[in-house]
Structures are given as structure tokens and as C-alpha cells.
C-alpha atoms as a PDB file:
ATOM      1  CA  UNK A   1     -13.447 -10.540  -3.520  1.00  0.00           C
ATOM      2  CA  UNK A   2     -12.839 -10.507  -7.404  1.00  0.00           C
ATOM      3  CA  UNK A   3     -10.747  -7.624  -7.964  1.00  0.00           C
ATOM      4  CA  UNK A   4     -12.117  -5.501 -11.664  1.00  0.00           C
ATOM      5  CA  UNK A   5     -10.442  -5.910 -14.742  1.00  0.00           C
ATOM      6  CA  UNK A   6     -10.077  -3.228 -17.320  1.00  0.00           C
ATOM      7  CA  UNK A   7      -9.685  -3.800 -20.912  1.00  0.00           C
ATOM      8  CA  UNK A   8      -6.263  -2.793 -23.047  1.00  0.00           C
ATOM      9  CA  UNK A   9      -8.899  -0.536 -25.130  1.00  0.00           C
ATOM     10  CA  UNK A  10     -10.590   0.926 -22.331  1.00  0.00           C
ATOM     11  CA  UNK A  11      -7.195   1.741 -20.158  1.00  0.00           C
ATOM     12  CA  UNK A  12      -5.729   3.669 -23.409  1.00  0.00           C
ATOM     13  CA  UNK A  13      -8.994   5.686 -23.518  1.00  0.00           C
ATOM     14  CA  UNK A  14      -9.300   6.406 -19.478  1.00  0.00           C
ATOM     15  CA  UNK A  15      -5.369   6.863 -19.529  1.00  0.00           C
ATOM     16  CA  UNK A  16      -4.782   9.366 -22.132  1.00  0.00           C
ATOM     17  CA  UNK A  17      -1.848   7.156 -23.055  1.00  0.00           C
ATOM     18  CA  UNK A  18      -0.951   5.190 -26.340  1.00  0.00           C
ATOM     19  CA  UNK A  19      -0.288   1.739 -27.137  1.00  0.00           C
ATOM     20  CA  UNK A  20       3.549   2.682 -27.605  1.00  0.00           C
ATOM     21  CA  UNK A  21       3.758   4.564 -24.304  1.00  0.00           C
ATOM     22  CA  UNK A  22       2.515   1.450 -22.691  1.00  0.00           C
ATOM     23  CA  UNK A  23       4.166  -1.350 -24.350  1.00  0.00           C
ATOM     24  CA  UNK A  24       7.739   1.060 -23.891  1.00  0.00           C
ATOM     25  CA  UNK A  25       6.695   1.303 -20.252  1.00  0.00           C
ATOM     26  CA  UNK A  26       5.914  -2.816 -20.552  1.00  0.00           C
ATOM     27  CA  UNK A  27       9.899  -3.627 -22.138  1.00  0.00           C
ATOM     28  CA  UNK A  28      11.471  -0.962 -19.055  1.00  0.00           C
ATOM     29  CA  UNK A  29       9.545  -3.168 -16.747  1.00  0.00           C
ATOM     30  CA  UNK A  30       7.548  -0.686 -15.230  1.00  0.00           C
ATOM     31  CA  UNK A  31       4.079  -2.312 -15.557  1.00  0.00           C
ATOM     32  CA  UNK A  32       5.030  -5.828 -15.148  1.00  0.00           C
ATOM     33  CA  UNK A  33       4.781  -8.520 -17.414  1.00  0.00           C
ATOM     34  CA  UNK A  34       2.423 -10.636 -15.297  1.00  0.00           C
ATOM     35  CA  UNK A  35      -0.048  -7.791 -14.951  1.00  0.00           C
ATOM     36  CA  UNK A  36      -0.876  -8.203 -18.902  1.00  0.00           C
ATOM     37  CA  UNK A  37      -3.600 -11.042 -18.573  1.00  0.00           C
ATOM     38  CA  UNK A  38      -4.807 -12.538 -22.031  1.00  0.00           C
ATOM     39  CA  UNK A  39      -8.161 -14.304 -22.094  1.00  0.00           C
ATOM     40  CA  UNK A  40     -10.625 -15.237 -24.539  1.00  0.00           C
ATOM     41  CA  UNK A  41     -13.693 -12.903 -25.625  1.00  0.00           C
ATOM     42  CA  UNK A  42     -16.154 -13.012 -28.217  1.00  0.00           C
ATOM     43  CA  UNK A  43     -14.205 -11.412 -30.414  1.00  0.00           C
ATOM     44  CA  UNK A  44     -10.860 -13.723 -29.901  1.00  0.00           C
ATOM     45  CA  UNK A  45      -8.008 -12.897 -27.203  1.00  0.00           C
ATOM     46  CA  UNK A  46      -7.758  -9.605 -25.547  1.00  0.00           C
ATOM     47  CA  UNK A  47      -5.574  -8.413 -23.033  1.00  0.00           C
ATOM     48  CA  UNK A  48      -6.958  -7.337 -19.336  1.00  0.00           C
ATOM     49  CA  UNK A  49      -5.257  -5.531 -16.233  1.00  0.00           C
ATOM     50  CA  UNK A  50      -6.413  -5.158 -12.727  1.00  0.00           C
ATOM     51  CA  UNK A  51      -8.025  -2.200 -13.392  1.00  0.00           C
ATOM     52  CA  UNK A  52      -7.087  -0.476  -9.158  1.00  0.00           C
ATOM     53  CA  UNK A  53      -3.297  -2.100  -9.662  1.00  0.00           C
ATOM     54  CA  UNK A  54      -2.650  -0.622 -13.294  1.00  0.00           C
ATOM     55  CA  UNK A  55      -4.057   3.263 -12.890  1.00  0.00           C
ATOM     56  CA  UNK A  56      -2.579   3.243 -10.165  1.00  0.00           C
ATOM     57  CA  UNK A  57       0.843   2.743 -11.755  1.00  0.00           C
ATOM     58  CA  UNK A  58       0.033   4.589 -14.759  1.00  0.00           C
ATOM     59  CA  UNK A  59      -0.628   7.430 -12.844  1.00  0.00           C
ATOM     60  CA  UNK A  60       2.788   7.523 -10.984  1.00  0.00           C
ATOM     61  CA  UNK A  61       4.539   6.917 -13.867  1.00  0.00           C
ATOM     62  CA  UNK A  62       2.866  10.090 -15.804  1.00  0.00           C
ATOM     63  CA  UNK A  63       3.405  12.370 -12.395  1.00  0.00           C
ATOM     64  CA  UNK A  64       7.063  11.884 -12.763  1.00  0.00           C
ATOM     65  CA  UNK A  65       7.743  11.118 -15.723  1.00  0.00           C
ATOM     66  CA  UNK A  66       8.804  15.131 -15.737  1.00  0.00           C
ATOM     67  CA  UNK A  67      11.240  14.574 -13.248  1.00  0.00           C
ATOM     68  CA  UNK A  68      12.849  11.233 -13.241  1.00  0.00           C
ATOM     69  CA  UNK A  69      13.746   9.015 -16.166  1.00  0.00           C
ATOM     70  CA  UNK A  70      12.666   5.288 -17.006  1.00  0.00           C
ATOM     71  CA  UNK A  71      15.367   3.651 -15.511  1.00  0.00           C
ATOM     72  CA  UNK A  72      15.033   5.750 -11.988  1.00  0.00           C
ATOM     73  CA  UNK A  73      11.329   5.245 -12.147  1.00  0.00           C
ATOM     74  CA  UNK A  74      12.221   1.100 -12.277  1.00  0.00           C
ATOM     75  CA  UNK A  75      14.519   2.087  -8.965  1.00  0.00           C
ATOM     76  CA  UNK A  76      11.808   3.286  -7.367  1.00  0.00           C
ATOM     77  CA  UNK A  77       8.959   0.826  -8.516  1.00  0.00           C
ATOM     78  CA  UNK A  78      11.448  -1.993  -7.768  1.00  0.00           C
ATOM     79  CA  UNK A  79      12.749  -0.638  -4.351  1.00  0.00           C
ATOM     80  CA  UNK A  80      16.265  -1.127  -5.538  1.00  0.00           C
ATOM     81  CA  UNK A  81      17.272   2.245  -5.729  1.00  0.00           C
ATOM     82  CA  UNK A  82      21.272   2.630  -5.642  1.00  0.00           C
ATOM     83  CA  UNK A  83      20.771   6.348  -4.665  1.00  0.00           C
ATOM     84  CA  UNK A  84      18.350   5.551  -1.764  1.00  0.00           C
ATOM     85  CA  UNK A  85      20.398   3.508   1.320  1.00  0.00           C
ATOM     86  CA  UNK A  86      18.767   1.670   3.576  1.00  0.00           C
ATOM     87  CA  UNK A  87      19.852   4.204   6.490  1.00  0.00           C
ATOM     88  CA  UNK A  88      20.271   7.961   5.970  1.00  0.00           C
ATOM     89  CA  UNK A  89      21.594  10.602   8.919  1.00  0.00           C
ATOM     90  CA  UNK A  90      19.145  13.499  10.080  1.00  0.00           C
ATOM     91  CA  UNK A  91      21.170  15.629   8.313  1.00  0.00           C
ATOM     92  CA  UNK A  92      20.475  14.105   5.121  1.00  0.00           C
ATOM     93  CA  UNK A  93      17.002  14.154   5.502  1.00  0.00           C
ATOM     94  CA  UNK A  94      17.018  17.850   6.847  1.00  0.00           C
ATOM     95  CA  UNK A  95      18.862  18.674   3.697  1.00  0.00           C
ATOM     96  CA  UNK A  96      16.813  17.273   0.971  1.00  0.00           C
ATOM     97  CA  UNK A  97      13.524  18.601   2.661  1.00  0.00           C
ATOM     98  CA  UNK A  98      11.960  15.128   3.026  1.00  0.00           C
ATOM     99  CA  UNK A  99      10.765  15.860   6.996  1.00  0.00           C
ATOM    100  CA  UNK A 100      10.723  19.445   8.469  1.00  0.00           C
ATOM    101  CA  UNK A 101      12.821  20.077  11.895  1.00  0.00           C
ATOM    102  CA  UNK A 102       9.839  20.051  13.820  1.00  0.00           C
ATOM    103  CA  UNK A 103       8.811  16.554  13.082  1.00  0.00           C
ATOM    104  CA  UNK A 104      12.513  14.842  13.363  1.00  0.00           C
ATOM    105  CA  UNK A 105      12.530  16.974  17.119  1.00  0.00           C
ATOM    106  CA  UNK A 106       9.851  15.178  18.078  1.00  0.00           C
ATOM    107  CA  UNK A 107       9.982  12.176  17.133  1.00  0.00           C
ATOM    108  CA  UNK A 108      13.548  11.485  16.631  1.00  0.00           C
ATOM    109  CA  UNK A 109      14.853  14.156  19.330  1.00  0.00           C
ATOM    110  CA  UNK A 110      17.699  11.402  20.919  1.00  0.00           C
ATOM    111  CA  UNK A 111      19.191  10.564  17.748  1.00  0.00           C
ATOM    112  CA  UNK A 112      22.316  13.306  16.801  1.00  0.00           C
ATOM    113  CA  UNK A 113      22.378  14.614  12.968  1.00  0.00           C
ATOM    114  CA  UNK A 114      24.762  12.079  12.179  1.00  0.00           C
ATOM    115  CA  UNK A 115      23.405   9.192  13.275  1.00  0.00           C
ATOM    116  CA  UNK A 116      21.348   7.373  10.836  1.00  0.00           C
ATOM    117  CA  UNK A 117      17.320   6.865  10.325  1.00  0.00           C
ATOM    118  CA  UNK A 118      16.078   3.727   8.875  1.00  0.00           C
ATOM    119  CA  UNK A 119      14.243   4.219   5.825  1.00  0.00           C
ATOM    120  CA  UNK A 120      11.129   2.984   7.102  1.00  0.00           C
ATOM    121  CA  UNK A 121      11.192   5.857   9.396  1.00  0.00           C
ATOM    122  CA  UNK A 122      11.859   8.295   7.351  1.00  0.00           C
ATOM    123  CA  UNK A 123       8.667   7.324   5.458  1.00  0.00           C
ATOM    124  CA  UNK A 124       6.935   8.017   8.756  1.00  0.00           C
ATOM    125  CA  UNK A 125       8.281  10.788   9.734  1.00  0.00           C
ATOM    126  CA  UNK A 126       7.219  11.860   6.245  1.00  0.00           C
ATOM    127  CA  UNK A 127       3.634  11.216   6.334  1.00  0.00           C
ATOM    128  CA  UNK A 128       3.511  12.806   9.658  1.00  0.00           C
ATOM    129  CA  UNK A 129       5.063  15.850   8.421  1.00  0.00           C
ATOM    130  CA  UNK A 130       2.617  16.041   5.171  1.00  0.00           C
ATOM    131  CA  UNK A 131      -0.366  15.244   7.218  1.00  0.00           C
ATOM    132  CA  UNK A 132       0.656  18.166   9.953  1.00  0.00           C
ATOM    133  CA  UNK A 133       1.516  20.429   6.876  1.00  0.00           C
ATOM    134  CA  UNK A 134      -2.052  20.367   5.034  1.00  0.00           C
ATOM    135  CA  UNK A 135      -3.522  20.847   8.242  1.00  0.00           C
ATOM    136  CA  UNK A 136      -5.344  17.382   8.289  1.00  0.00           C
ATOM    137  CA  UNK A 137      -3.906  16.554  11.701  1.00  0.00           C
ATOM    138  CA  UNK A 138      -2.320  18.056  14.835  1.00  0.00           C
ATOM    139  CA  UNK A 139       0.545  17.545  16.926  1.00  0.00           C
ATOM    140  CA  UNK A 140      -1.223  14.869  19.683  1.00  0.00           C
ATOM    141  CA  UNK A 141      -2.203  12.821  16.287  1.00  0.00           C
ATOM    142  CA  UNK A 142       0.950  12.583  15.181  1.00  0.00           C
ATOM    143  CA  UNK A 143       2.189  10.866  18.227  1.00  0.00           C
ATOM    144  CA  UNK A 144      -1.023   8.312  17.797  1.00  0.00           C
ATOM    145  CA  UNK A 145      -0.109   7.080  14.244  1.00  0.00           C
ATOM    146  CA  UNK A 146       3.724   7.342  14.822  1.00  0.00           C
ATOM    147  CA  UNK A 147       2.734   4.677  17.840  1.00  0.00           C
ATOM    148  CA  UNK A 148       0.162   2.848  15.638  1.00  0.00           C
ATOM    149  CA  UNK A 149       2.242   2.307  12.371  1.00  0.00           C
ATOM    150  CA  UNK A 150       5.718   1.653  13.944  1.00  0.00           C
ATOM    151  CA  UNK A 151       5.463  -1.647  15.217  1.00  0.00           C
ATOM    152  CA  UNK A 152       3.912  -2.665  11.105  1.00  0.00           C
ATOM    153  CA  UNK A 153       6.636  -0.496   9.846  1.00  0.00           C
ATOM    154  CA  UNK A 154       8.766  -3.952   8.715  1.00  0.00           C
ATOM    155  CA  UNK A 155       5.645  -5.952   7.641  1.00  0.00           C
ATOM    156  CA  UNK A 156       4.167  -3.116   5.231  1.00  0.00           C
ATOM    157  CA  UNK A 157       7.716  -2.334   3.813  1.00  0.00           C
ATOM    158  CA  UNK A 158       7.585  -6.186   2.474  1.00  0.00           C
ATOM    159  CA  UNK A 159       3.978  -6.521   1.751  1.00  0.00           C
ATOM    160  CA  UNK A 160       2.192  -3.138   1.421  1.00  0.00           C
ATOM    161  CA  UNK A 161      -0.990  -1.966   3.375  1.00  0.00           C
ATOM    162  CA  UNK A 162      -3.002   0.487   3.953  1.00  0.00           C
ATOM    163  CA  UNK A 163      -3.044   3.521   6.543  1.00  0.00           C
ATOM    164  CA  UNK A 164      -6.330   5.284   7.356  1.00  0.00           C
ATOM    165  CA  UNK A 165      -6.536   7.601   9.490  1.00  0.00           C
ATOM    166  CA  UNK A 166     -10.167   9.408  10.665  1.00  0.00           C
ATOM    167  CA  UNK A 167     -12.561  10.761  13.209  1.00  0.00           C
ATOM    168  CA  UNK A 168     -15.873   9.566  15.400  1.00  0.00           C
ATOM    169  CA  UNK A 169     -17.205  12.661  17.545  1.00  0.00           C
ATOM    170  CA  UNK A 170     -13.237  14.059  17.221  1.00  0.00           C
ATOM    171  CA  UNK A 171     -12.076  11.224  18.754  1.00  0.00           C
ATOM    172  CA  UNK A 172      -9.052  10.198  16.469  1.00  0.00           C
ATOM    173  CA  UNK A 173      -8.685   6.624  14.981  1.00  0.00           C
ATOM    174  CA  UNK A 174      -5.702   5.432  13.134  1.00  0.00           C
ATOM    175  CA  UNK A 175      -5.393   1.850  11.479  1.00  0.00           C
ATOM    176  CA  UNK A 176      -2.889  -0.143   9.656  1.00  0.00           C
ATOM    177  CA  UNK A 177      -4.296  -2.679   7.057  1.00  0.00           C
ATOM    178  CA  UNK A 178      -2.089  -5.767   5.753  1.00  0.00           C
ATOM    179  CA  UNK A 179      -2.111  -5.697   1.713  1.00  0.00           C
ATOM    180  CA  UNK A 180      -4.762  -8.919   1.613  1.00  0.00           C
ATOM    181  CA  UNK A 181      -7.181  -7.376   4.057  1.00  0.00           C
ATOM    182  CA  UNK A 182      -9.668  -4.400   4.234  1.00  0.00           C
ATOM    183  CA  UNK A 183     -10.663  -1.675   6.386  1.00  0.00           C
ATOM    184  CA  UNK A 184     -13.919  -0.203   7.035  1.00  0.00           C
ATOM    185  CA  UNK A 185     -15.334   2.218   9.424  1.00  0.00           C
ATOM    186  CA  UNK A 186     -18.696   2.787  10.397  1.00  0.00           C
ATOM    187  CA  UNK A 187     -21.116   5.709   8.966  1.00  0.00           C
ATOM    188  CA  UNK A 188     -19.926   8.171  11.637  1.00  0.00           C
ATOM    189  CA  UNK A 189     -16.408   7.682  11.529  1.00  0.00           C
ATOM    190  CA  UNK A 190     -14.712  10.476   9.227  1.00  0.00           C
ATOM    191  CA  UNK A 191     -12.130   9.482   7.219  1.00  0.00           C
ATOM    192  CA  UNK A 192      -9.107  11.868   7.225  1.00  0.00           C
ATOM    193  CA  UNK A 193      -6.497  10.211   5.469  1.00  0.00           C
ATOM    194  CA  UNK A 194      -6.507   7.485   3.487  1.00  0.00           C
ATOM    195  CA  UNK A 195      -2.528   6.008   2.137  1.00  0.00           C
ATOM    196  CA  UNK A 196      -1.175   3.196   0.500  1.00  0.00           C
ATOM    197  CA  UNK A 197       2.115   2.199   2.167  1.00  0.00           C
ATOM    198  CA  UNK A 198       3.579   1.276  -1.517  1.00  0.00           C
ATOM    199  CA  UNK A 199       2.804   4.729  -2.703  1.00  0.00           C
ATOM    200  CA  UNK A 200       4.049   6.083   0.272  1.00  0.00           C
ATOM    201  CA  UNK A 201       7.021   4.987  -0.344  1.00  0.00           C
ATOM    202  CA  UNK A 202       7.659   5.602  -3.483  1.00  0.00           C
ATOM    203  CA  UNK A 203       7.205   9.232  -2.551  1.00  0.00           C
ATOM    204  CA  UNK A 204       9.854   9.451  -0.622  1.00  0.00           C
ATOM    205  CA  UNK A 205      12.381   7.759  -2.651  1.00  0.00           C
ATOM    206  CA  UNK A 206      11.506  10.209  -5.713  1.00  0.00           C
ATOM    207  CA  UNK A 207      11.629  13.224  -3.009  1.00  0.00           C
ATOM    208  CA  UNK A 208      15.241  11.887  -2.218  1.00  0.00           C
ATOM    209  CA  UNK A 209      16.921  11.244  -5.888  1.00  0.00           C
ATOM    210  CA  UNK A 210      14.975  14.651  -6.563  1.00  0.00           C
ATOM    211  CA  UNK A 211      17.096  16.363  -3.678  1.00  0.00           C
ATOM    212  CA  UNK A 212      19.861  14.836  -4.639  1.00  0.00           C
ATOM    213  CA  UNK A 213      19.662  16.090  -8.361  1.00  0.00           C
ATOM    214  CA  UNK A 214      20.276  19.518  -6.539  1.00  0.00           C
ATOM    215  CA  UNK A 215      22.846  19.266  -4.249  1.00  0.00           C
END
């Protein structure tokens, strides 16, 4: 399938952003230099994007653009953030607010405080814990896409995916989706939730340089 393209114009206008903003964002590296594809027009060259692949960065980049600077943004796009380890304790965790009690009791209950978490984990545990939060799942779910997503947990942290999560006559359904393929349900399922893996993990590395920050 041939993925849209979106015009430099037309992603200023739809953005809100200006030519500076993205050709700064372009020399920090945070929208590649391989996403800006020239090709000839009518009118001479212009310069295209993937029009999914480059929102969706510009739109993490202007959500925290409040709280983190250029070069921690890059950490996070990059996944080679110095402040994020690869393994973190339970107590860490606890103490930045990344995943409540509840979830790390039941789904981590044998591992002590100081004993570490993998940070593939913690990005479950995470989703769990949001999902649970805005009331989207329950308890019993939980357990289903903690046992659905864990054996992917290695493959998605290379090469993105997707997570859906939904519903057919409240019987729950969760799915993982490799980056190159695609997902769909039929007319009665109800989709729930609905997660890029790459985006979920970007969350939780700006939750943890954010907790950090206040220690």
C-alpha cells in the first residue's frame, strides 16, 4: 500500500509551524533527513513527507516541547537516552509515578523494590496502568494483554507495532501488529484502544527524565 505524502506547503499550514521551526527541528535531527523527499512537480522540485510518519512527529515534538529541550527530545526520538537505563528497580518506577502500586503488585509481585524491571516492561506495565486508570479496561484485561504483548515485547522495541485492543459481544480481544503489517477487525468488534509501540515508548522515557527533573 502507497503510504500519502504531504506537501512542505501543506504540512506548515496543517501544522501551525514555520519553515524555521522545521528546518531547526531538521539540523537537531529530530525529523530526519531522509524523511525530506524532493521530487519533481509542475512547478519544479518540491519537497514531500509521509504525511502519517511526519504529524506524527510534529505533534510529539510540539507536546513537549514545554517540558523537555531539543537535545532530550533527540534522546528520546533516538532511544539513546543517557538518563533512561536499560533496567530500573520498582522503586524507581514507584517514585517517578510511571506505574501505580497496584499494577507492579500484580504483575510484578515476586520481584523485591530493588531488583530491577527491564524497560520493556515498564512500558507495559505502563499502558496497563493508563488503560485501567481511564477506565477503558479492567483488572481480568490487564492480565490478557500483559500475556498477549510480552512474548513481542523484544520484537516491537526494535521494529515498532501496533497494539489494539477491543470488544465483540464483551468478549475482549487484544492484538499485537509488526510495524510492516495491518490489523483489522470486523464491523462488530469495538475498538478500545488503539497504540503505537514507538509512541508508547517515548511516553515513558519523557515521564522518566520528567520525574527525574524533580527529584
Amino acid at each position: 500500500m502507497t503510504q500519502e505524502l504531504i506537501s512542505k506547503k501543506d504540512l506548515l499550514v496543517e501544522t501551525g509551524i514555520s519553515y524555521g521551526q522545521l528546518y531547526r527541528w531538521k539540523r537537531k535531527k529530530l525529523i530526519p533527513e531522509e524523511w525530506f523527499i524532493r521530487k519533481s512537480t509542475f512547478t519544479g522540485q518540491e519537497t514531500f513527507f509521509l504525511k502519517d510518519e511526519v504529524l506524527n512527529r510534529i505533534e510529539r515534538i510540539k507536546s513537549m516541547k514545554d517540558d523537555l529541550s531539543l537535545d532530550d527530545m533527540l534522546s528520546v526520538f533516538s532511544g539513546k537516552s543517557n538518563d533512561l537505563p536499560a533496567f530500573a528497580t520498582k522503586q524507581e518506577v514507584l517514585e517517578r509515578n510511571i506505574v501505580s502500586s497496584v499494577v507492579l503488585e500484580q504483575f510484578a509481585k515476586e520481584i523485591e523494590l530493588d531488583q530491577p524491571l527491564s524497560f520493556g516492561d515498564i512500558c507495559l506495565f505502563y499502558l496497563i496502568d493508563m488503560l485501567l486508570k481511564e477506565g477503558q479496561i479492567s483488572r481480568s484485561e490487564g492480565e490478557l494483554i500483559f500475556q498477549t504483548i510480552k512474548p513481542h515485547l523484544s520484537d516491537v522495541e526494535k521494529h515498532d507495532g501496533l497494539f489494539c485492543f477491543g470488544r465483540k459481544m464483551g468478549v475482549p480481544i487484544a492484538t499485537v501488529v509488526t510495524s510492516s503489517g495491518h490489523v483489522h477487525f470486523d464491523q462488530e468488534v469495538g475498538v478500545i484502544a488503539r497504540y503505537s509501540f514507538r509512541k508508547l515508548f517515548e511516553e515513558v522515557k519523557m515521564k522518566w527524565q520528567g520525574g527525574k527533573n524533580n527529584e
